[in-house]
PDB file of N, CA and C in Angstrom:
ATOM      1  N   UNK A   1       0.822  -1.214   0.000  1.00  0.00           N
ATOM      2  CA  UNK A   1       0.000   0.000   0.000  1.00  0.00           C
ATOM      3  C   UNK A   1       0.857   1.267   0.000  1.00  0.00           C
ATOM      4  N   UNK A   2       0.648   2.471  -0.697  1.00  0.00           N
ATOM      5  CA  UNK A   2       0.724   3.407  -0.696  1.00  0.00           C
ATOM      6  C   UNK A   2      -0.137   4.312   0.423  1.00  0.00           C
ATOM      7  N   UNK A   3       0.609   4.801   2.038  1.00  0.00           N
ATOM      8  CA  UNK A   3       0.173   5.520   2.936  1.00  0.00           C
ATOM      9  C   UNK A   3       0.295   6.556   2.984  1.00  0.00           C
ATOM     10  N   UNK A   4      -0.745   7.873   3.076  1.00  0.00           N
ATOM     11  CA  UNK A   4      -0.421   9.284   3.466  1.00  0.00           C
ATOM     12  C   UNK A   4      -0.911  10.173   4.575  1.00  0.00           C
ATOM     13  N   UNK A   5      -0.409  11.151   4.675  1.00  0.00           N
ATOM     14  CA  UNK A   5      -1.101  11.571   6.078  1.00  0.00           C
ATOM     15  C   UNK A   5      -2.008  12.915   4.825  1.00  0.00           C
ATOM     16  N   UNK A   6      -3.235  12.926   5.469  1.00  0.00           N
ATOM     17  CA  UNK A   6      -3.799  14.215   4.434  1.00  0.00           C
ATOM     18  C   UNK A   6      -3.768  15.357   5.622  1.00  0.00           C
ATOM     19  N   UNK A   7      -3.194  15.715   5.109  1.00  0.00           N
ATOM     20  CA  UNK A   7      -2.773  17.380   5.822  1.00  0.00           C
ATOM     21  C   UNK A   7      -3.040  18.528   5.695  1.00  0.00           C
ATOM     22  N   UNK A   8      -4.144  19.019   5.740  1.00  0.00           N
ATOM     23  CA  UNK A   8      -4.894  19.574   5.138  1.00  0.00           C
ATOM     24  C   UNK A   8      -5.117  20.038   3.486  1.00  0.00           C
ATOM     25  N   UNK A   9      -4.610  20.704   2.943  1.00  0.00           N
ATOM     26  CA  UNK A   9      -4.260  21.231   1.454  1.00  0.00           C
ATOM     27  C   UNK A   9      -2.966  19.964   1.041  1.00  0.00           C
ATOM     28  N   UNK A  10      -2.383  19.775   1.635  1.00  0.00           N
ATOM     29  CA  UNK A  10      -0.942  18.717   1.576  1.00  0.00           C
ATOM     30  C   UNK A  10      -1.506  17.078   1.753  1.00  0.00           C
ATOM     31  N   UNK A  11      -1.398  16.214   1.009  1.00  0.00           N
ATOM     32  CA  UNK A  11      -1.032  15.097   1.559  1.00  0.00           C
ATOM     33  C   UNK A  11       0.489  14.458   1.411  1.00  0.00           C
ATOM     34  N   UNK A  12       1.004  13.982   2.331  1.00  0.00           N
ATOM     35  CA  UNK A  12       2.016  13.788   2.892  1.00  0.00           C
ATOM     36  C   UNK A  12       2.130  12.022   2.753  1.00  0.00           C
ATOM     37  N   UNK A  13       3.429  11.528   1.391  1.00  0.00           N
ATOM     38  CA  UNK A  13       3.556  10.356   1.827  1.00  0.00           C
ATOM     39  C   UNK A  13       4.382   9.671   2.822  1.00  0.00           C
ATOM     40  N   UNK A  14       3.344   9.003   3.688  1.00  0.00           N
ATOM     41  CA  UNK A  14       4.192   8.657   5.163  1.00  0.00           C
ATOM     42  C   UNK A  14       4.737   7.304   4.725  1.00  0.00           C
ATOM     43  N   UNK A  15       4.637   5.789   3.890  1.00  0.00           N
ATOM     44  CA  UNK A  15       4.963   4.789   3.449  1.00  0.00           C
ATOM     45  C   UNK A  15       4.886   4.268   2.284  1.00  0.00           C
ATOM     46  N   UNK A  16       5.848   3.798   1.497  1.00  0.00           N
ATOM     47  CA  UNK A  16       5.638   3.949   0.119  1.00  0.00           C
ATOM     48  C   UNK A  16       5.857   4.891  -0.966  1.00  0.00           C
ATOM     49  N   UNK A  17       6.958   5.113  -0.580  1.00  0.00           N
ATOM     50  CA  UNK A  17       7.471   6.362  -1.646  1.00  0.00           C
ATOM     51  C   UNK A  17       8.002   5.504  -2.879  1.00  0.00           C
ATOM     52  N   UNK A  18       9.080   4.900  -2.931  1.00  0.00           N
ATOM     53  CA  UNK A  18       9.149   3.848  -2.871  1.00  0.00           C
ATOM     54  C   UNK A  18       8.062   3.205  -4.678  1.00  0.00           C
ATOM     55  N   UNK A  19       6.807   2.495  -3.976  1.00  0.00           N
ATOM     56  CA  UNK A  19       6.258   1.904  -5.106  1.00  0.00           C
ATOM     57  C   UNK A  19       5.022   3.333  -5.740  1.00  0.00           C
ATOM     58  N   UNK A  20       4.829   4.062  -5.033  1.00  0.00           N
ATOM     59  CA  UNK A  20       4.483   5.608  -5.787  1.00  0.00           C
ATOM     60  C   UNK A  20       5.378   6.257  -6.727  1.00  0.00           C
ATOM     61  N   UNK A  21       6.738   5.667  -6.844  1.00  0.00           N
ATOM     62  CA  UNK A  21       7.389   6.188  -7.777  1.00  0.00           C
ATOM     63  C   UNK A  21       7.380   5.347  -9.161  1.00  0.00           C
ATOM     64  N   UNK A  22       7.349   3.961  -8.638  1.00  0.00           N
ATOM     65  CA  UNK A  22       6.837   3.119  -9.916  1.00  0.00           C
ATOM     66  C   UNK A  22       5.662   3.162 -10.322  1.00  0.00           C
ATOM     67  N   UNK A  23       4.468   3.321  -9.475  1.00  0.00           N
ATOM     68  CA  UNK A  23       3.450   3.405 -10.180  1.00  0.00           C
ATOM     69  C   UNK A  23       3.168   4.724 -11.208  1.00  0.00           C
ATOM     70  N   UNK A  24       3.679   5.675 -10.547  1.00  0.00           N
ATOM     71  CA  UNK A  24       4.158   6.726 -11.281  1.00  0.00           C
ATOM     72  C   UNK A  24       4.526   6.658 -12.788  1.00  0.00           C
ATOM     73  N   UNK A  25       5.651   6.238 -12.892  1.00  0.00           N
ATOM     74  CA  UNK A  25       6.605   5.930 -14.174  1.00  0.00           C
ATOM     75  C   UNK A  25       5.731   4.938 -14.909  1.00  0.00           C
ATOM     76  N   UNK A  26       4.864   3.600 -14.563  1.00  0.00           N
ATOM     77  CA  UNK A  26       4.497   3.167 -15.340  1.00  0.00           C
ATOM     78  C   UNK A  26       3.033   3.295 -15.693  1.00  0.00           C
ATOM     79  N   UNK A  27       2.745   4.509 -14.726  1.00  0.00           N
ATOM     80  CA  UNK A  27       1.177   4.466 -15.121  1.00  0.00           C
ATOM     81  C   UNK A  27      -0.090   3.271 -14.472  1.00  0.00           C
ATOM     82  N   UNK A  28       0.597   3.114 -13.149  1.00  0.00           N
ATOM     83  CA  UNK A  28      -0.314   1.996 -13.036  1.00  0.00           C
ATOM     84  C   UNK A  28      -1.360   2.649 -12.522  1.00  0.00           C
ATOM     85  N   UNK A  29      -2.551   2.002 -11.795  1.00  0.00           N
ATOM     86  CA  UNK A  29      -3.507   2.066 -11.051  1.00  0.00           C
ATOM     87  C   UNK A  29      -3.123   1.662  -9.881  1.00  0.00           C
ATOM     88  N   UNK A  30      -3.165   2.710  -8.917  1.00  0.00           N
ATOM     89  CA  UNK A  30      -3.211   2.161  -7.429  1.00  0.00           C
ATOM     90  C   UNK A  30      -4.205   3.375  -6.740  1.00  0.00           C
ATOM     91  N   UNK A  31      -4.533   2.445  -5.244  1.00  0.00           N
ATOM     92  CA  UNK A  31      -5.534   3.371  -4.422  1.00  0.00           C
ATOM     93  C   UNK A  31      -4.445   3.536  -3.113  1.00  0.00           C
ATOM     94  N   UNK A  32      -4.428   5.308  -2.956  1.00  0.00           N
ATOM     95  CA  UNK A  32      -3.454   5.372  -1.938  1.00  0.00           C
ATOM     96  C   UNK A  32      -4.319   5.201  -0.636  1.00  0.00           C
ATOM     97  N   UNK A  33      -3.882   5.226   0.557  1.00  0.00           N
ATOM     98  CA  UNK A  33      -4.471   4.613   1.782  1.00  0.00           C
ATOM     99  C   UNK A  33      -4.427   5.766   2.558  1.00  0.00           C
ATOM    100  N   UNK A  34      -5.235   6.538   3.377  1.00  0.00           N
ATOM    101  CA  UNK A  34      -5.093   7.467   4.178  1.00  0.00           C
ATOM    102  C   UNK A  34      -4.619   6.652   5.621  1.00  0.00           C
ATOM    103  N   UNK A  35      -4.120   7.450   6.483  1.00  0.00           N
ATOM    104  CA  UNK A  35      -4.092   7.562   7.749  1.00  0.00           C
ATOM    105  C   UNK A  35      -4.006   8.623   8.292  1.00  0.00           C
ATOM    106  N   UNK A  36      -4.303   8.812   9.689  1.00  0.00           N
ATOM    107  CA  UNK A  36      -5.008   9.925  10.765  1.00  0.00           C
ATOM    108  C   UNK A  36      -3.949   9.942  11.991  1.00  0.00           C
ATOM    109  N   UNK A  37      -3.296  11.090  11.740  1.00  0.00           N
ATOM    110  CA  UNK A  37      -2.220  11.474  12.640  1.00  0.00           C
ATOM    111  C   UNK A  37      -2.370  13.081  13.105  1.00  0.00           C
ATOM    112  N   UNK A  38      -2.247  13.288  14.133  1.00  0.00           N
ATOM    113  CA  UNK A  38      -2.773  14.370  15.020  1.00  0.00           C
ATOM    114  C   UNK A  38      -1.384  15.647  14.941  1.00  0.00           C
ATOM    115  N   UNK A  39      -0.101  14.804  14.232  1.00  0.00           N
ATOM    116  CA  UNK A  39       1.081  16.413  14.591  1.00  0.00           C
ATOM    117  C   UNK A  39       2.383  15.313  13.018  1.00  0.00           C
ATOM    118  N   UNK A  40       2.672  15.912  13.011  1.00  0.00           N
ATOM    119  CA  UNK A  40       3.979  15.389  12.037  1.00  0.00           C
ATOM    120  C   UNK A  40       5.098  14.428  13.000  1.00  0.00           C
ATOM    121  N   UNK A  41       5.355  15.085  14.262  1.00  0.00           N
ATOM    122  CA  UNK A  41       5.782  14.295  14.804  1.00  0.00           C
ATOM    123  C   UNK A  41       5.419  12.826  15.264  1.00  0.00           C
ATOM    124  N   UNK A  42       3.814  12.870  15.285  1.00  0.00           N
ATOM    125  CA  UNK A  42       3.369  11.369  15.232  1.00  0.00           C
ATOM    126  C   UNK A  42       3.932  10.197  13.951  1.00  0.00           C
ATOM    127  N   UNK A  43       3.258  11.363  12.953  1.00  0.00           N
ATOM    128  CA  UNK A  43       3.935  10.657  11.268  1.00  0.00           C
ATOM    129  C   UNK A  43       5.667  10.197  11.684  1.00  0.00           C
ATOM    130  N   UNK A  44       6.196  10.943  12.047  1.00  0.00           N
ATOM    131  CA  UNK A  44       7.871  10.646  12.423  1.00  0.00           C
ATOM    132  C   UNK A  44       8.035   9.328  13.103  1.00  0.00           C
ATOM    133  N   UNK A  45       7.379   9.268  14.449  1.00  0.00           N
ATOM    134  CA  UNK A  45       6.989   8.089  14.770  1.00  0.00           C
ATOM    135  C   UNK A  45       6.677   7.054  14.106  1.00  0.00           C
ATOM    136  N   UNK A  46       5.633   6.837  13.837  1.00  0.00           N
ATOM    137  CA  UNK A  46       4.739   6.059  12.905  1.00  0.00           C
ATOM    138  C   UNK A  46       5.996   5.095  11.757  1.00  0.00           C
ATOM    139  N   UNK A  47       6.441   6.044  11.333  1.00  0.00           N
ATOM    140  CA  UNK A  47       7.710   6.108  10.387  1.00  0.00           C
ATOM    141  C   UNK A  47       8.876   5.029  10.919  1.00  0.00           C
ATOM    142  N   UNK A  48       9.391   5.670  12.160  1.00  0.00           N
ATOM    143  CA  UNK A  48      10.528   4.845  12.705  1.00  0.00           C
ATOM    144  C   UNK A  48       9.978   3.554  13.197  1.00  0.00           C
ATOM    145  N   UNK A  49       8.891   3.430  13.803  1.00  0.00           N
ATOM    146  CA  UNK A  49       8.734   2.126  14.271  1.00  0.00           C
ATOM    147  C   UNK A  49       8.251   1.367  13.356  1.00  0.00           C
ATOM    148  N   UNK A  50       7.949   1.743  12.410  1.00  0.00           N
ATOM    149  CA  UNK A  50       7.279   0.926  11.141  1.00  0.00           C
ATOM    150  C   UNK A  50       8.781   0.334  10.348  1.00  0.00           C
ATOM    151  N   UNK A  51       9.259   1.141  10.399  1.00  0.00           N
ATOM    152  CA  UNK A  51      10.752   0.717   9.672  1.00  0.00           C
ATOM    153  C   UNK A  51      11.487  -0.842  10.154  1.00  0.00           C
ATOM    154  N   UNK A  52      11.756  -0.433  12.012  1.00  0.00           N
ATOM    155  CA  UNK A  52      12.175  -0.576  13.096  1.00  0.00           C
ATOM    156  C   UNK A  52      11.482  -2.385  12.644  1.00  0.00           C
ATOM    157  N   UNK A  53      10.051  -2.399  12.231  1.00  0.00           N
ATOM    158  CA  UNK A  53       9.318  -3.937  12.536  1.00  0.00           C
ATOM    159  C   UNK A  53       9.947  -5.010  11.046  1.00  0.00           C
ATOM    160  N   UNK A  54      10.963  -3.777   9.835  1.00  0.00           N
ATOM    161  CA  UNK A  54      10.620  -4.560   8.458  1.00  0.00           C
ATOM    162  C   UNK A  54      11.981  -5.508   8.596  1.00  0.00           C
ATOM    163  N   UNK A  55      11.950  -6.597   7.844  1.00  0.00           N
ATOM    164  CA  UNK A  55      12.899  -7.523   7.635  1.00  0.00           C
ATOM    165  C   UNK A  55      14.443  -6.774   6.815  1.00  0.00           C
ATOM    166  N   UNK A  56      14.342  -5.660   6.237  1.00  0.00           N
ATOM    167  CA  UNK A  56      15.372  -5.333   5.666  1.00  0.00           C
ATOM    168  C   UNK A  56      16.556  -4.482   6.444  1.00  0.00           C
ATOM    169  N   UNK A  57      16.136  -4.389   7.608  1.00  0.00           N
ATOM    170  CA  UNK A  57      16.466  -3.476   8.468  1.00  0.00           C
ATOM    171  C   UNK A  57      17.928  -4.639   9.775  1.00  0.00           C
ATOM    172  N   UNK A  58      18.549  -4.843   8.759  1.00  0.00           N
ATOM    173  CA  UNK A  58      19.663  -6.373   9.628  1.00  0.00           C
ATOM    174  C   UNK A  58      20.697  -5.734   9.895  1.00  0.00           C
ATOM    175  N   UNK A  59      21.316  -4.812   9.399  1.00  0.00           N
ATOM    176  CA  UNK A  59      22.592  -4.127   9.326  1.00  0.00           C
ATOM    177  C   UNK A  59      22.701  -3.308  10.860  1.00  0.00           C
ATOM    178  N   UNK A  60      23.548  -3.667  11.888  1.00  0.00           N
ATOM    179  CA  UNK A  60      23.846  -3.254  13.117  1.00  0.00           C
ATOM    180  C   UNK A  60      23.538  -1.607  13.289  1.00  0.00           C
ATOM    181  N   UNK A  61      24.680  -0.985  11.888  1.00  0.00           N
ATOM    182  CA  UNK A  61      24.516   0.096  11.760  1.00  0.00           C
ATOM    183  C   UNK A  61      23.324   1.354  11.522  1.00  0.00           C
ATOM    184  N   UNK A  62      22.468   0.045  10.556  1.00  0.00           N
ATOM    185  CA  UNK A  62      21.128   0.675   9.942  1.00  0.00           C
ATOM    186  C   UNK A  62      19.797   1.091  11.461  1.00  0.00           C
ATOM    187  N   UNK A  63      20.483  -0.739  12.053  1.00  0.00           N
ATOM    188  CA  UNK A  63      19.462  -0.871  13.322  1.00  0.00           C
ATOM    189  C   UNK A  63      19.396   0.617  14.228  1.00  0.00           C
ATOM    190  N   UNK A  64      20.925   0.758  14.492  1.00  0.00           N
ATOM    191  CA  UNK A  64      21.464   1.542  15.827  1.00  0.00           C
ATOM    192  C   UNK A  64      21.164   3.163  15.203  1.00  0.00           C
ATOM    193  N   UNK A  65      21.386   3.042  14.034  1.00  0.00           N
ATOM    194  CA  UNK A  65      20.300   4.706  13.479  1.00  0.00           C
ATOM    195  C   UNK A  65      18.879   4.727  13.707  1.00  0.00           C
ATOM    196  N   UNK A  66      18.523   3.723  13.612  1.00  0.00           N
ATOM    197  CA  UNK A  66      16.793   4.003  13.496  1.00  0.00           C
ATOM    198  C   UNK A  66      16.389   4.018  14.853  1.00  0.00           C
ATOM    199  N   UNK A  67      17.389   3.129  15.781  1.00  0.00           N
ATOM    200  CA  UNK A  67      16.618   3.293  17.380  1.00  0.00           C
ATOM    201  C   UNK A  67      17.372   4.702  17.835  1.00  0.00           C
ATOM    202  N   UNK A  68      18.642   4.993  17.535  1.00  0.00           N
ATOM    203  CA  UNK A  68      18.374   6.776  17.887  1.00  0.00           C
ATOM    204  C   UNK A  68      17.433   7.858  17.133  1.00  0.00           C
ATOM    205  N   UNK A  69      17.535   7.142  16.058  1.00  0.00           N
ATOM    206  CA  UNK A  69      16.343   8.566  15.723  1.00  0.00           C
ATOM    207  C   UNK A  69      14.872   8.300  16.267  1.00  0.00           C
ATOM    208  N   UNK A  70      14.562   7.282  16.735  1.00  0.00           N
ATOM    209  CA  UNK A  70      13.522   6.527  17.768  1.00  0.00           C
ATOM    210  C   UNK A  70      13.496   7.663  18.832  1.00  0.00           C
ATOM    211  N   UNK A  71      14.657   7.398  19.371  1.00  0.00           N
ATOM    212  CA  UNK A  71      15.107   7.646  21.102  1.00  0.00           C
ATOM    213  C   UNK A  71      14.916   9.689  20.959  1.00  0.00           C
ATOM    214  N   UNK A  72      15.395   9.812  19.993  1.00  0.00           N
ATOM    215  CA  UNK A  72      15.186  11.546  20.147  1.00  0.00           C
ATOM    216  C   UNK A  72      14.025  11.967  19.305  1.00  0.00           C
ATOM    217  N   UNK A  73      13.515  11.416  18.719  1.00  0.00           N
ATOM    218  CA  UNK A  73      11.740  11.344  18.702  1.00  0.00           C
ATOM    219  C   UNK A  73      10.764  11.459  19.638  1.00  0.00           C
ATOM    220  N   UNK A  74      11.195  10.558  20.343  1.00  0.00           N
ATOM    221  CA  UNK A  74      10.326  10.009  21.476  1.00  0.00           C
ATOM    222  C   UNK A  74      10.641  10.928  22.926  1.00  0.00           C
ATOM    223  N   UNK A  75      12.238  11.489  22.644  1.00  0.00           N
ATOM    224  CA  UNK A  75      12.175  12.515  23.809  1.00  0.00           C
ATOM    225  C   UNK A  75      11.906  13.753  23.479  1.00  0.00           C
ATOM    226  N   UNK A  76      11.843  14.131  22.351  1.00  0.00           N
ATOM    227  CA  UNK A  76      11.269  15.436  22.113  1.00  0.00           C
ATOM    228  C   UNK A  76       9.912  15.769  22.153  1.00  0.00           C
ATOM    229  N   UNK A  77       8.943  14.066  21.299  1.00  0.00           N
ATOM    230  CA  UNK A  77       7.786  14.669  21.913  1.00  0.00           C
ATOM    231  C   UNK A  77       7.389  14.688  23.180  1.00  0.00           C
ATOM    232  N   UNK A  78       8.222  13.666  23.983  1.00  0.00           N
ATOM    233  CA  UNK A  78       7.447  13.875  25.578  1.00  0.00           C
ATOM    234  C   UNK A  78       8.043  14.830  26.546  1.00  0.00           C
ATOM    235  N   UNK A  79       8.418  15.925  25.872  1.00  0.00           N
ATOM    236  CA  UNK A  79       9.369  16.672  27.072  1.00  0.00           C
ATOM    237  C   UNK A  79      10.385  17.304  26.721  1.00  0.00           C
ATOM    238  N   UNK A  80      11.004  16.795  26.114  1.00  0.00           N
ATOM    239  CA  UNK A  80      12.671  17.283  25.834  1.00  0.00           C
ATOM    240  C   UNK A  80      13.400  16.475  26.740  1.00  0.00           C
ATOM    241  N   UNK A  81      14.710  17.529  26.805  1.00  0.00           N
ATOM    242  CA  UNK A  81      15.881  16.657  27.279  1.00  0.00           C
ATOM    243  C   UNK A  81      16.253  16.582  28.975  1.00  0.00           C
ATOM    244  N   UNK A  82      14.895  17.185  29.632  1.00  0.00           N
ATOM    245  CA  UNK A  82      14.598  17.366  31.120  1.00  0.00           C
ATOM    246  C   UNK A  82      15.877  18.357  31.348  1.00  0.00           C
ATOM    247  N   UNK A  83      16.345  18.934  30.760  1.00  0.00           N
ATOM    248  CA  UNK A  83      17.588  19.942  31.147  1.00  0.00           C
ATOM    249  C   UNK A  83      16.756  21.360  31.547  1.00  0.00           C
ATOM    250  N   UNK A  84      15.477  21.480  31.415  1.00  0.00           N
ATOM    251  CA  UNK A  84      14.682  22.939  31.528  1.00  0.00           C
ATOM    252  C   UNK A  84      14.157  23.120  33.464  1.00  0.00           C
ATOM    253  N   UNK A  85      14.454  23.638  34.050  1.00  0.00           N
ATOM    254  CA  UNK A  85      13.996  24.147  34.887  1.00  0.00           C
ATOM    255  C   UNK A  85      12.466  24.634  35.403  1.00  0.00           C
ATOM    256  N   UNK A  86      11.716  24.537  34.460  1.00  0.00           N
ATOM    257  CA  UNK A  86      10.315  24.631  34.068  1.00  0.00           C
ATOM    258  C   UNK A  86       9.590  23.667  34.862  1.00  0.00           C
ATOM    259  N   UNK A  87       8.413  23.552  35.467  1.00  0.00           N
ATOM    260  CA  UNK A  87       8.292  22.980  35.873  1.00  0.00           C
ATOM    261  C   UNK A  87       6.680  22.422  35.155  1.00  0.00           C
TER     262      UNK A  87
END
């Protein structure tokens, strides 16, 4: 499937860039798939852990990128880096 986030005036492909570019080039028929995400940073999410679940993803190096860009995802949306004084 071809996934997007519709964003208001924008839709945004969140999965499948990929076979949207072939269907593209050859003219096929496909039906893209919406999904319902509340901030971009969810889509970001959505993104890494979806990656994070696929079989192509074996390479130590590839792994240990995707769980930091996980890890500062996940602390930015809940907070930041607790270094703020704010309470």
């Amino acid at each position: 499937p071809i996934i997007y986030w519709p964003n208001g005036k924008r839709n945004i492909v969140v999965d499948g860039m990929t076979r949207l570019e072939i269907v593209r080039k050859y003219n096929l028929a496909y039906i893209p798939e919406p999904m319902d995400f509340d901030s971009i940073d969810d889509v970001k999410l959505w993104i890494l852990n979806n990656q994070l679940g696929r079989r192509n993803v074996l390479n130590p190096v590839q792994l240990r990128k995707l769980v930091g860009e996980l890890y500062i995802q996940l602390k930015t949306t809940h907070g930041g880096d607790r270094k703020s004084d704010q309470v």
